[in-house]
C-alpha atoms as a PDB file:
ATOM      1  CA  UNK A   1      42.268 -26.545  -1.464  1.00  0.00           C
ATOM      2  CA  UNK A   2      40.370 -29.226  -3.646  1.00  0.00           C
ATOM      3  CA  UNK A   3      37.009 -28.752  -5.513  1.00  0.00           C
ATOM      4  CA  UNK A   4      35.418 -32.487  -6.353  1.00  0.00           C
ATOM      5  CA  UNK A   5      33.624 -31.841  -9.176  1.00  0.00           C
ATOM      6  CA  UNK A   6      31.502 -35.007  -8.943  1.00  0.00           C
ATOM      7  CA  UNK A   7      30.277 -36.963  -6.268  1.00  0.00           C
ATOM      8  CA  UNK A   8      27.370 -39.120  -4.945  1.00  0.00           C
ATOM      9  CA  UNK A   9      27.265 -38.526  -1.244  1.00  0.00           C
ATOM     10  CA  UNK A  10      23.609 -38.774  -2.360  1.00  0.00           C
ATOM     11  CA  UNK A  11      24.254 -42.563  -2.592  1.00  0.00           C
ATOM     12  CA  UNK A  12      22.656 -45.777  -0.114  1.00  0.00           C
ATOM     13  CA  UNK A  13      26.821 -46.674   0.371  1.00  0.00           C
ATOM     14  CA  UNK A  14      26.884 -43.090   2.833  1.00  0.00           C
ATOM     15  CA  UNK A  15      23.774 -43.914   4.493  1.00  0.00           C
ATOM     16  CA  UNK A  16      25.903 -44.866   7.566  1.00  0.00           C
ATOM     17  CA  UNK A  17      28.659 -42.883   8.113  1.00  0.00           C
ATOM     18  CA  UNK A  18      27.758 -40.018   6.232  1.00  0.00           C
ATOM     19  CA  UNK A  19      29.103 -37.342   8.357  1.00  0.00           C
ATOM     20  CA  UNK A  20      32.544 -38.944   8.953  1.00  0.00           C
ATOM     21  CA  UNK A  21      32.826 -39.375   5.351  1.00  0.00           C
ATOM     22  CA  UNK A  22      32.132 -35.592   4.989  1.00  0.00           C
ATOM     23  CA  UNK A  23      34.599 -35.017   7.919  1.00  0.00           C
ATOM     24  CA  UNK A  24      37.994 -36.856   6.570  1.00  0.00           C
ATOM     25  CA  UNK A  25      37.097 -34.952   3.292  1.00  0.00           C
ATOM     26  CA  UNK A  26      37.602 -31.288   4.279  1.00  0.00           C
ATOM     27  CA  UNK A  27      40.451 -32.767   6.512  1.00  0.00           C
ATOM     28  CA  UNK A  28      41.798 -33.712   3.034  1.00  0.00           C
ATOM     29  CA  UNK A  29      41.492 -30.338   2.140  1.00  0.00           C
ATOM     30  CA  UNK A  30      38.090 -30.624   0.120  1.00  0.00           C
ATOM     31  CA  UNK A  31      36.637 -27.030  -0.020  1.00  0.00           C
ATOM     32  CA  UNK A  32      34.263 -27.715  -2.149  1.00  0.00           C
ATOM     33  CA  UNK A  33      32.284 -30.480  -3.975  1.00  0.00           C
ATOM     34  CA  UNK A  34      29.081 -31.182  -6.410  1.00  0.00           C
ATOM     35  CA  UNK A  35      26.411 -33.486  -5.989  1.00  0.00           C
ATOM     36  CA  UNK A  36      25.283 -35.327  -8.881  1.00  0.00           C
ATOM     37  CA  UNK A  37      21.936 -36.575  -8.434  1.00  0.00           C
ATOM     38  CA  UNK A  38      20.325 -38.586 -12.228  1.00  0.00           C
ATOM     39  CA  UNK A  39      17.096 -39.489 -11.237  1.00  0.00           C
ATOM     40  CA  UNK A  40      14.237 -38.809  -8.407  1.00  0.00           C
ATOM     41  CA  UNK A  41      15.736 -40.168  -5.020  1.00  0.00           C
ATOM     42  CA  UNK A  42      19.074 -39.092  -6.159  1.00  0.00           C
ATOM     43  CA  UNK A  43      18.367 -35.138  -6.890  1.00  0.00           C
ATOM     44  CA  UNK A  44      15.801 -34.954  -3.714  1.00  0.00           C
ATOM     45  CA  UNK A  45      18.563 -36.191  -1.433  1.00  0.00           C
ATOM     46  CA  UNK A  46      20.914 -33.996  -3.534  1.00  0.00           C
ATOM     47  CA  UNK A  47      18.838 -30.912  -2.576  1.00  0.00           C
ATOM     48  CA  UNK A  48      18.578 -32.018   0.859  1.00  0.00           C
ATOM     49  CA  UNK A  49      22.315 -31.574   1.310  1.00  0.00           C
ATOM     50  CA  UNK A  50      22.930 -28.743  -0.376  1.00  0.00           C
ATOM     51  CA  UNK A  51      20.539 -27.228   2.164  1.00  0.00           C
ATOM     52  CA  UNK A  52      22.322 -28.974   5.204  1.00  0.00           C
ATOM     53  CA  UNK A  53      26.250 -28.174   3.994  1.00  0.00           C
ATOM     54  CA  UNK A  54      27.368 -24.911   2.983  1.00  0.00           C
ATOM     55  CA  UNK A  55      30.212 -26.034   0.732  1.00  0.00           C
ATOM     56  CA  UNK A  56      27.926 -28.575  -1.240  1.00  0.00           C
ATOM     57  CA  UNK A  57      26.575 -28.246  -4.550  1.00  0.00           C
ATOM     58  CA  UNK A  58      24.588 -29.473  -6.756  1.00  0.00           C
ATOM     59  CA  UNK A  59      23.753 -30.897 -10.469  1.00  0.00           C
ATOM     60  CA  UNK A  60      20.304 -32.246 -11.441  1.00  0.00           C
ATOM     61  CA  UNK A  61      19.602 -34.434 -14.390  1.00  0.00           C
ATOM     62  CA  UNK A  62      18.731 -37.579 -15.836  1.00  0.00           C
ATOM     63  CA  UNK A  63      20.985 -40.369 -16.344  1.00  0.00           C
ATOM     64  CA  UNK A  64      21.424 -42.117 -19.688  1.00  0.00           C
ATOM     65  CA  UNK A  65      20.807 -45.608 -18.441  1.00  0.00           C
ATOM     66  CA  UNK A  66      17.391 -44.470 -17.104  1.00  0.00           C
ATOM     67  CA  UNK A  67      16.637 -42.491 -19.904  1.00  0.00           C
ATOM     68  CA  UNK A  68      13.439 -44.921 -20.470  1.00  0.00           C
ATOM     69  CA  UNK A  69      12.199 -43.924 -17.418  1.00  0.00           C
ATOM     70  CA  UNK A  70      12.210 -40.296 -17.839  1.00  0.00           C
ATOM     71  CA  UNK A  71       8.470 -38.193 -17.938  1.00  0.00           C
ATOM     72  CA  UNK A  72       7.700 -34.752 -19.394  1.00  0.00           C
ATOM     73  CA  UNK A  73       6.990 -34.061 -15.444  1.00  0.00           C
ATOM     74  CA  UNK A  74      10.393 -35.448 -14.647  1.00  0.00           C
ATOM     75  CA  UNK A  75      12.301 -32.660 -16.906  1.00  0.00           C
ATOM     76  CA  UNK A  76       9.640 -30.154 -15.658  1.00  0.00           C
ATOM     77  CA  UNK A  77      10.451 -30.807 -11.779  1.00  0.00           C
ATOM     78  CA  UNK A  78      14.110 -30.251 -13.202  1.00  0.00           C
ATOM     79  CA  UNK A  79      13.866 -27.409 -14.338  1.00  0.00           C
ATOM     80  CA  UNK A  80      11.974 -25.593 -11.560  1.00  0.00           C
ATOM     81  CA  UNK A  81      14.809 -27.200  -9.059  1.00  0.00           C
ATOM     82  CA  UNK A  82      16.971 -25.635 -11.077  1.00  0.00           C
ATOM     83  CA  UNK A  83      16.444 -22.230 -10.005  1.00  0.00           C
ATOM     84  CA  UNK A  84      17.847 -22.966  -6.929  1.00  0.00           C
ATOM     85  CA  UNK A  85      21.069 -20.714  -6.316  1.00  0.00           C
ATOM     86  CA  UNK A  86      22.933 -23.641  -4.989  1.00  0.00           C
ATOM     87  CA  UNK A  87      22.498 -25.751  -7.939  1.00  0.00           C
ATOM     88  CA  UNK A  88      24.893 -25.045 -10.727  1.00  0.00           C
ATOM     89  CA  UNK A  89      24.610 -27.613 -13.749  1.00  0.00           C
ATOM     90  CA  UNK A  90      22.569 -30.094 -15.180  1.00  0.00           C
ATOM     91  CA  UNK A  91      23.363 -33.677 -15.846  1.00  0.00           C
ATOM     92  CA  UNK A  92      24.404 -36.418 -15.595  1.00  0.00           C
ATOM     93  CA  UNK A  93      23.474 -36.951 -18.805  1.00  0.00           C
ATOM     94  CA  UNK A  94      24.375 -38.359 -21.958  1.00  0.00           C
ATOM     95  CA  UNK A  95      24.838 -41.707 -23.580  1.00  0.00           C
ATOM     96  CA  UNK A  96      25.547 -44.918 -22.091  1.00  0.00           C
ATOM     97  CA  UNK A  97      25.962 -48.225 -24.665  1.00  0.00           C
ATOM     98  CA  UNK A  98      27.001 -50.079 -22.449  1.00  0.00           C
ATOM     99  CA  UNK A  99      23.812 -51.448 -20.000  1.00  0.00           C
ATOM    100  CA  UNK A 100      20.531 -52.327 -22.793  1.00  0.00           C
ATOM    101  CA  UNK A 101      18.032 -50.833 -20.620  1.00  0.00           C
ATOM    102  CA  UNK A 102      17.099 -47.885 -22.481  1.00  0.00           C
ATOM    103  CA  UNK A 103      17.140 -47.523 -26.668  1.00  0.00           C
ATOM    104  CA  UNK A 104      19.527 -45.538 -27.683  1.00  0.00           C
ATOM    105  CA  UNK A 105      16.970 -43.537 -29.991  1.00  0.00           C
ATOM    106  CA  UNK A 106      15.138 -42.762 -26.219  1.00  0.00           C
ATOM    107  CA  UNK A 107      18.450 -42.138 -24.617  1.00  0.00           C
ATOM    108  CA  UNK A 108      19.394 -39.562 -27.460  1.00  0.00           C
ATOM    109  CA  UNK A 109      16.134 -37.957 -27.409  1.00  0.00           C
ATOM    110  CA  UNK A 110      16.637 -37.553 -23.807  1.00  0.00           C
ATOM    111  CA  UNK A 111      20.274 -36.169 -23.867  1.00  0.00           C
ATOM    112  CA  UNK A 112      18.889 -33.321 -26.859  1.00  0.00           C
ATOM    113  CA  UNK A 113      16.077 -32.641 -24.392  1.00  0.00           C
ATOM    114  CA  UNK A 114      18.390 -31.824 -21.692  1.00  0.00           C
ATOM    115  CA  UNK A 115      20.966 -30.082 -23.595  1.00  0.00           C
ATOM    116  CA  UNK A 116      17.485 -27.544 -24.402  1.00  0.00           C
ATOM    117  CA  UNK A 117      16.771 -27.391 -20.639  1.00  0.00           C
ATOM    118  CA  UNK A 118      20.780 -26.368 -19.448  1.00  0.00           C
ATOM    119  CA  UNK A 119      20.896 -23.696 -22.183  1.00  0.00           C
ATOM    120  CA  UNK A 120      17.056 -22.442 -21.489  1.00  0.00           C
ATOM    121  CA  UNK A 121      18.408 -22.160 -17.209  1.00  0.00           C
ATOM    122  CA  UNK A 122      21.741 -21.354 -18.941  1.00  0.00           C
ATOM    123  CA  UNK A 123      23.876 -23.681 -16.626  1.00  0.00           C
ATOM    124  CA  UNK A 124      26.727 -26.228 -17.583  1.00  0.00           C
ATOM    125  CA  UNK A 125      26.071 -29.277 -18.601  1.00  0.00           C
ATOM    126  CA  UNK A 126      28.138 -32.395 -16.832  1.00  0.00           C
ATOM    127  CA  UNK A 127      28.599 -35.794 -19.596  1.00  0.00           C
ATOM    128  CA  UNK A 128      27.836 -38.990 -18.900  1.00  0.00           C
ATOM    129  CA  UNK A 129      29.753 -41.209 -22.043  1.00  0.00           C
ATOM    130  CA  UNK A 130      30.281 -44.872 -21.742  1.00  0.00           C
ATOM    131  CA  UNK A 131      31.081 -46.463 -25.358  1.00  0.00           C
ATOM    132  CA  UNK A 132      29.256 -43.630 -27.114  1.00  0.00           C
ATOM    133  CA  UNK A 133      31.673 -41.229 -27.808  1.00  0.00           C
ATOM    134  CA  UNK A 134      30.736 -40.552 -31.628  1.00  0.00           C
ATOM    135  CA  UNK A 135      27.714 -40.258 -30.773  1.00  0.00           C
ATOM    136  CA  UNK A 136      28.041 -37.786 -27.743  1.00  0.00           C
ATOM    137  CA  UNK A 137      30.462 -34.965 -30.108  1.00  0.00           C
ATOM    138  CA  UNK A 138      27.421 -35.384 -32.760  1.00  0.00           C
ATOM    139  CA  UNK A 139      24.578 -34.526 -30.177  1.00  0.00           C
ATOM    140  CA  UNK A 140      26.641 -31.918 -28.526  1.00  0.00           C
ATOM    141  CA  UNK A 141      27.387 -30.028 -31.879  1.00  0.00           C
ATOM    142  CA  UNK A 142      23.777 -30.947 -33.416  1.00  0.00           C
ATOM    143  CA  UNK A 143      22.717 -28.857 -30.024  1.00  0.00           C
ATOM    144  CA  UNK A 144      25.316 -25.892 -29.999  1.00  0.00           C
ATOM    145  CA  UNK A 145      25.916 -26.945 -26.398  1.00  0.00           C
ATOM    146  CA  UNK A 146      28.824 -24.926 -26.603  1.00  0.00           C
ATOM    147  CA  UNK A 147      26.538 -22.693 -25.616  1.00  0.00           C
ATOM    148  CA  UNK A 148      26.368 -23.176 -22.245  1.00  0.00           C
ATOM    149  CA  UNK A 149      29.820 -25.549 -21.777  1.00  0.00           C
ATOM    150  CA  UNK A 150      30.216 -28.245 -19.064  1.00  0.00           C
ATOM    151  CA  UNK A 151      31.800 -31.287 -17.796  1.00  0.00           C
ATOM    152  CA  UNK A 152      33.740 -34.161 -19.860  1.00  0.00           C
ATOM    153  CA  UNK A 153      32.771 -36.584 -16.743  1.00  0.00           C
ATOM    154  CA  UNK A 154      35.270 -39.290 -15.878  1.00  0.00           C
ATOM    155  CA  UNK A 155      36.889 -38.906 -19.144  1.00  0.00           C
ATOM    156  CA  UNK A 156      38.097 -41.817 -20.628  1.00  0.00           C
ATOM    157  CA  UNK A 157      39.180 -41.145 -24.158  1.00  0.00           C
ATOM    158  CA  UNK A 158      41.885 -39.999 -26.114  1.00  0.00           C
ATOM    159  CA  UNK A 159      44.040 -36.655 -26.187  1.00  0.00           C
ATOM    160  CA  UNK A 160      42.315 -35.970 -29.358  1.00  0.00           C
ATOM    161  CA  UNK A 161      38.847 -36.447 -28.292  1.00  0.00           C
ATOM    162  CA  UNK A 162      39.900 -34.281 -25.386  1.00  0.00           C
ATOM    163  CA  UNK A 163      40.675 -31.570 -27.421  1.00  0.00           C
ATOM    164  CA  UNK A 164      37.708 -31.797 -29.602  1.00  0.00           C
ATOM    165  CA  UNK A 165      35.824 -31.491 -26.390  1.00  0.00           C
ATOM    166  CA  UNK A 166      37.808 -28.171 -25.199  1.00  0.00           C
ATOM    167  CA  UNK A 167      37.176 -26.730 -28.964  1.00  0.00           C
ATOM    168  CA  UNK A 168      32.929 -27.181 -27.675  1.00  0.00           C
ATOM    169  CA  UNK A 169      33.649 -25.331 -24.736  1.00  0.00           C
ATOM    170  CA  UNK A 170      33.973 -28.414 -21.996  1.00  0.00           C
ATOM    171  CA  UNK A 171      36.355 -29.303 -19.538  1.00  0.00           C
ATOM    172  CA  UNK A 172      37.922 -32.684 -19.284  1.00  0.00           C
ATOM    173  CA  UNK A 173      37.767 -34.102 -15.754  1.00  0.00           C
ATOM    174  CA  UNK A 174      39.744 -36.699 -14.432  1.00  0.00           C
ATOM    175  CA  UNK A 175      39.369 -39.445 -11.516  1.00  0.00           C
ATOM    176  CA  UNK A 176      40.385 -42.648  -9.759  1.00  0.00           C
ATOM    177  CA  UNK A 177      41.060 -44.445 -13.395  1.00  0.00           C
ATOM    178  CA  UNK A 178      43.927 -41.633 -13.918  1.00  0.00           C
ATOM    179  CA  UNK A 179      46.051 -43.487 -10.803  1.00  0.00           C
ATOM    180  CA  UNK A 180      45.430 -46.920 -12.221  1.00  0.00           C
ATOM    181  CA  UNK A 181      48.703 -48.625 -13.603  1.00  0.00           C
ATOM    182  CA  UNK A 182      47.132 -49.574 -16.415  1.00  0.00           C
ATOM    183  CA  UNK A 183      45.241 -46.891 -17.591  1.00  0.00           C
ATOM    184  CA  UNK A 184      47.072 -45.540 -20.673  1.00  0.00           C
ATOM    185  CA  UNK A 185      44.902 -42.990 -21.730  1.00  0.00           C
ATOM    186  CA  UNK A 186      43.750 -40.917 -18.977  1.00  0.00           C
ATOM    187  CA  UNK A 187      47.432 -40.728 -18.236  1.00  0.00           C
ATOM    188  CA  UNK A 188      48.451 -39.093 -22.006  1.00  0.00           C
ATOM    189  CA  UNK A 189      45.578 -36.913 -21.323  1.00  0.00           C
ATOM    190  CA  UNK A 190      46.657 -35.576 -18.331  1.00  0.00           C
ATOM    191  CA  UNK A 191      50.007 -34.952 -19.948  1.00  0.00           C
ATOM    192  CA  UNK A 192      48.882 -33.448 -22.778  1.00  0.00           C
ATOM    193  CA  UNK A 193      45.493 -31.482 -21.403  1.00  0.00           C
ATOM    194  CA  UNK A 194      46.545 -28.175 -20.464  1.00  0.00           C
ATOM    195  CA  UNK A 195      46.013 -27.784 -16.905  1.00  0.00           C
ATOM    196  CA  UNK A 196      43.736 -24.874 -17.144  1.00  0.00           C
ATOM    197  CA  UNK A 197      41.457 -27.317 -18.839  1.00  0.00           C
ATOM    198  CA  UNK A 198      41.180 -29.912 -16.596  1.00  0.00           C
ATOM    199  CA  UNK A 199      39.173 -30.595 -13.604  1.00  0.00           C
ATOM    200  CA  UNK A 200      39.072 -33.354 -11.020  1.00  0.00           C
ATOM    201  CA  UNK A 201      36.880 -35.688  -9.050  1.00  0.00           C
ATOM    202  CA  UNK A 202      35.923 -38.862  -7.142  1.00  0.00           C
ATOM    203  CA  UNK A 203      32.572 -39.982  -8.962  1.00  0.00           C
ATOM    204  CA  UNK A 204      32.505 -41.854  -5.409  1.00  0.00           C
ATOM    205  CA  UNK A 205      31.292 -44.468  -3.958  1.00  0.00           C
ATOM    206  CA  UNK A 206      32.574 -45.739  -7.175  1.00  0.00           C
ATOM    207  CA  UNK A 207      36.229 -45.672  -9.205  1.00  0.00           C
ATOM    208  CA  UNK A 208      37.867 -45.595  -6.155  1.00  0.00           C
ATOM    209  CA  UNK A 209      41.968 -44.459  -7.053  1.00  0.00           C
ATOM    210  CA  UNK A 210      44.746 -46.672  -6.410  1.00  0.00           C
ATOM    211  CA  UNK A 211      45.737 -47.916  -3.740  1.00  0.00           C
ATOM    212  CA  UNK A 212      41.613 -47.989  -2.826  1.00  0.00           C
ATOM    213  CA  UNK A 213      40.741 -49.840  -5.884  1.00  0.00           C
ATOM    214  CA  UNK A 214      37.688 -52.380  -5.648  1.00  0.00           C
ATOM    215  CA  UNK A 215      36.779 -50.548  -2.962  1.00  0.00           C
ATOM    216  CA  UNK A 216      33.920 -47.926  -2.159  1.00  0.00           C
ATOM    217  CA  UNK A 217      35.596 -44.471  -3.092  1.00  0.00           C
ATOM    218  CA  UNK A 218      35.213 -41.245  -1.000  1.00  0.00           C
ATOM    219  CA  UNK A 219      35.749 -37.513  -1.726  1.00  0.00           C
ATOM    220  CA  UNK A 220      38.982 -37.512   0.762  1.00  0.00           C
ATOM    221  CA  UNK A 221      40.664 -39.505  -2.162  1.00  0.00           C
ATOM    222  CA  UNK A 222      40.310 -36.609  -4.611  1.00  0.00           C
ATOM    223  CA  UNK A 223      43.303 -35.573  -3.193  1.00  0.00           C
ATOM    224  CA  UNK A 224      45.305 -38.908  -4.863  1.00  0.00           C
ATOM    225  CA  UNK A 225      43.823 -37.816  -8.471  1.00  0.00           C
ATOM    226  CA  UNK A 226      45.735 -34.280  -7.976  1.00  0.00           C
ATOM    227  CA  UNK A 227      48.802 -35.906  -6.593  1.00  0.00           C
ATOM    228  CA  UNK A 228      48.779 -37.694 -10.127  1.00  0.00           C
ATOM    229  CA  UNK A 229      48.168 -35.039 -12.269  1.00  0.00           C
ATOM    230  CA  UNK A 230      50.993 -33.146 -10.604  1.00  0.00           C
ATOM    231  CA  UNK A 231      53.318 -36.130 -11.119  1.00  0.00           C
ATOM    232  CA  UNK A 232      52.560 -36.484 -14.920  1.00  0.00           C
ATOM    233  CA  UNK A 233      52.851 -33.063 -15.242  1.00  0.00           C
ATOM    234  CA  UNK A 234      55.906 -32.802 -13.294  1.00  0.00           C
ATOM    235  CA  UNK A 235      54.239 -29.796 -11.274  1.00  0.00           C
ATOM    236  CA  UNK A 236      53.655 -29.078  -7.856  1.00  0.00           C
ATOM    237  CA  UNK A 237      50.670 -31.001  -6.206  1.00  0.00           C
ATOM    238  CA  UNK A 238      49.285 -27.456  -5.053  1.00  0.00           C
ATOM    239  CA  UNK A 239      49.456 -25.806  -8.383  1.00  0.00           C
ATOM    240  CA  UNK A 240      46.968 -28.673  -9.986  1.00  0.00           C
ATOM    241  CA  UNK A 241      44.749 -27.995  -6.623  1.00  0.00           C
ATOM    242  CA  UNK A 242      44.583 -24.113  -6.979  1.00  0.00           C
ATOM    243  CA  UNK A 243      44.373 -24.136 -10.873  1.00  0.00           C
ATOM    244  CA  UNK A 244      41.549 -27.238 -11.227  1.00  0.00           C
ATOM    245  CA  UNK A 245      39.614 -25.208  -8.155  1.00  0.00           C
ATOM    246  CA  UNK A 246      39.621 -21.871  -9.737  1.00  0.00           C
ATOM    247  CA  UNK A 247      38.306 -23.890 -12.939  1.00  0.00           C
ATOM    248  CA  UNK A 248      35.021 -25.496 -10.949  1.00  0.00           C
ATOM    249  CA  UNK A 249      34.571 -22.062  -9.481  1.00  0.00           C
ATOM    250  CA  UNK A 250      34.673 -20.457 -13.194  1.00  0.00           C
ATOM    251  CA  UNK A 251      32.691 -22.994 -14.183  1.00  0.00           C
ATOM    252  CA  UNK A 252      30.158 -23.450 -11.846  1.00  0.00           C
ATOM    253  CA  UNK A 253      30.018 -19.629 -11.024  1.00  0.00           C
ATOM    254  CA  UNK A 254      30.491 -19.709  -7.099  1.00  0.00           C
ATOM    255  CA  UNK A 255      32.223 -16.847  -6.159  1.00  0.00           C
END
């Protein structure tokens, strides 16, 4: 059984075919997977699933690139959505230098500010990091976010980073970039990650894994990210499923 740690079935791309895309997913052997919703129409339709499926999840926050856009109501509303049973972390969040919208003084303030909600609700916290790593590791240690642990999103870094990140209390999780030929680095980290560190996901609709590159990814193809790992690791396919599962579950705290 799989556990995608992070996906946007809360996205416009699902809007037709949601339910089939849903379908071929536990057919994959999905069991279980967390919706990420980063601003307002993202974390109400986020909540609206979790209410209609029984294996969804989900995790509220604000993301990085919106940070601008983000209220003292906003974070309130968060935090009383929060104390819904079926939502189990906060974020995305983080730091994105990528996209100019938002300062990165506003997008900082708005990461710390976040980091004090999840350990307030004390839930996990799941990393948004696009060309900000430095950044991110100062934040997270400025914050003791250790505290309350979380989510190395889509991790893209090195195997040192990585284990800086494990030494805070995070997991490193893994997706479509890990199948790409190219993609030296999340490769060496899944070699050199210790499997009971590692999670996996889709991120979908976007990142889709080889051979589904370019195209709009879908929680079914969690299943290629595992096959990876298990081939880099030179382990059985089913021992990165059951050991990256039990880790969400740990995580996340669903029994």
């Amino acid at each position: 059984m799989l556990f995608d740690t992070h996906v946007h079935l809360n996205a416009e791309q699902y809007d037709e075919d949601l339910a089939e895309v849903i379908k071929r997913a536990r057919e994959a052997g999905v069991e279980k997977m967390v919706v990420v919703g980063f601003d307002r129409p993202t974390i109400e339709r986020a909540m609206e699933l979790i209410e209609q499926y029984d294996f969804l999840y989900a995790s509220i926050g604000w993301h990085p690139v919106d940070a601008i856009d983000m209220t003292e109501g906003d974070l309130i509303w968060i935090e009383e959505l929060s104390k819904h049973p079926k939502v189990v972390a906060i974020g995305e969040m983080g730091l994105d230098y990528h996209w100019d919208k938002s300062p990165k003084d506003v997008q900082k303030d708005v990461f710390r500010q976040q980091i004090q909600l999840a350990k307030k609700v004390k839930l996990p916290i799941i990393i948004h990091n696009r060309e900000a790593t430095a950044d991110i590791v100062e934040i997270l240690k400025e914050e003791n976010a250790a505290e309350v642990g979380g989510i190395m999103h889509c991790f893209s870094g090195s195997p040192e980073t990585a284990k800086e990140c494990i030494d805070m209390n995070f997991y490193i999780s893994l997706g479509g970039p890990v199948t790409f030929k190219n993609a030296r680095k999340p490769k060496e980290v899944a070699a050199e990650i210790p499997l009971e560190k590692l999670l996996i996901e889709t991120d979908c609709p976007y990142l889709a894994p080889h051979p589904f590159r370019g195209k709009r990814n879908e929680p079914s193809y969690v299943k290629l990210v595992c096959e990876q790992i298990a081939e880099i690791k030179n382990i059985p396919v089913e021992e990165v499923a059951a050991i990256t599962t039990e880790n969400a579950k740990k995580l996340f705290a669903i029994n």
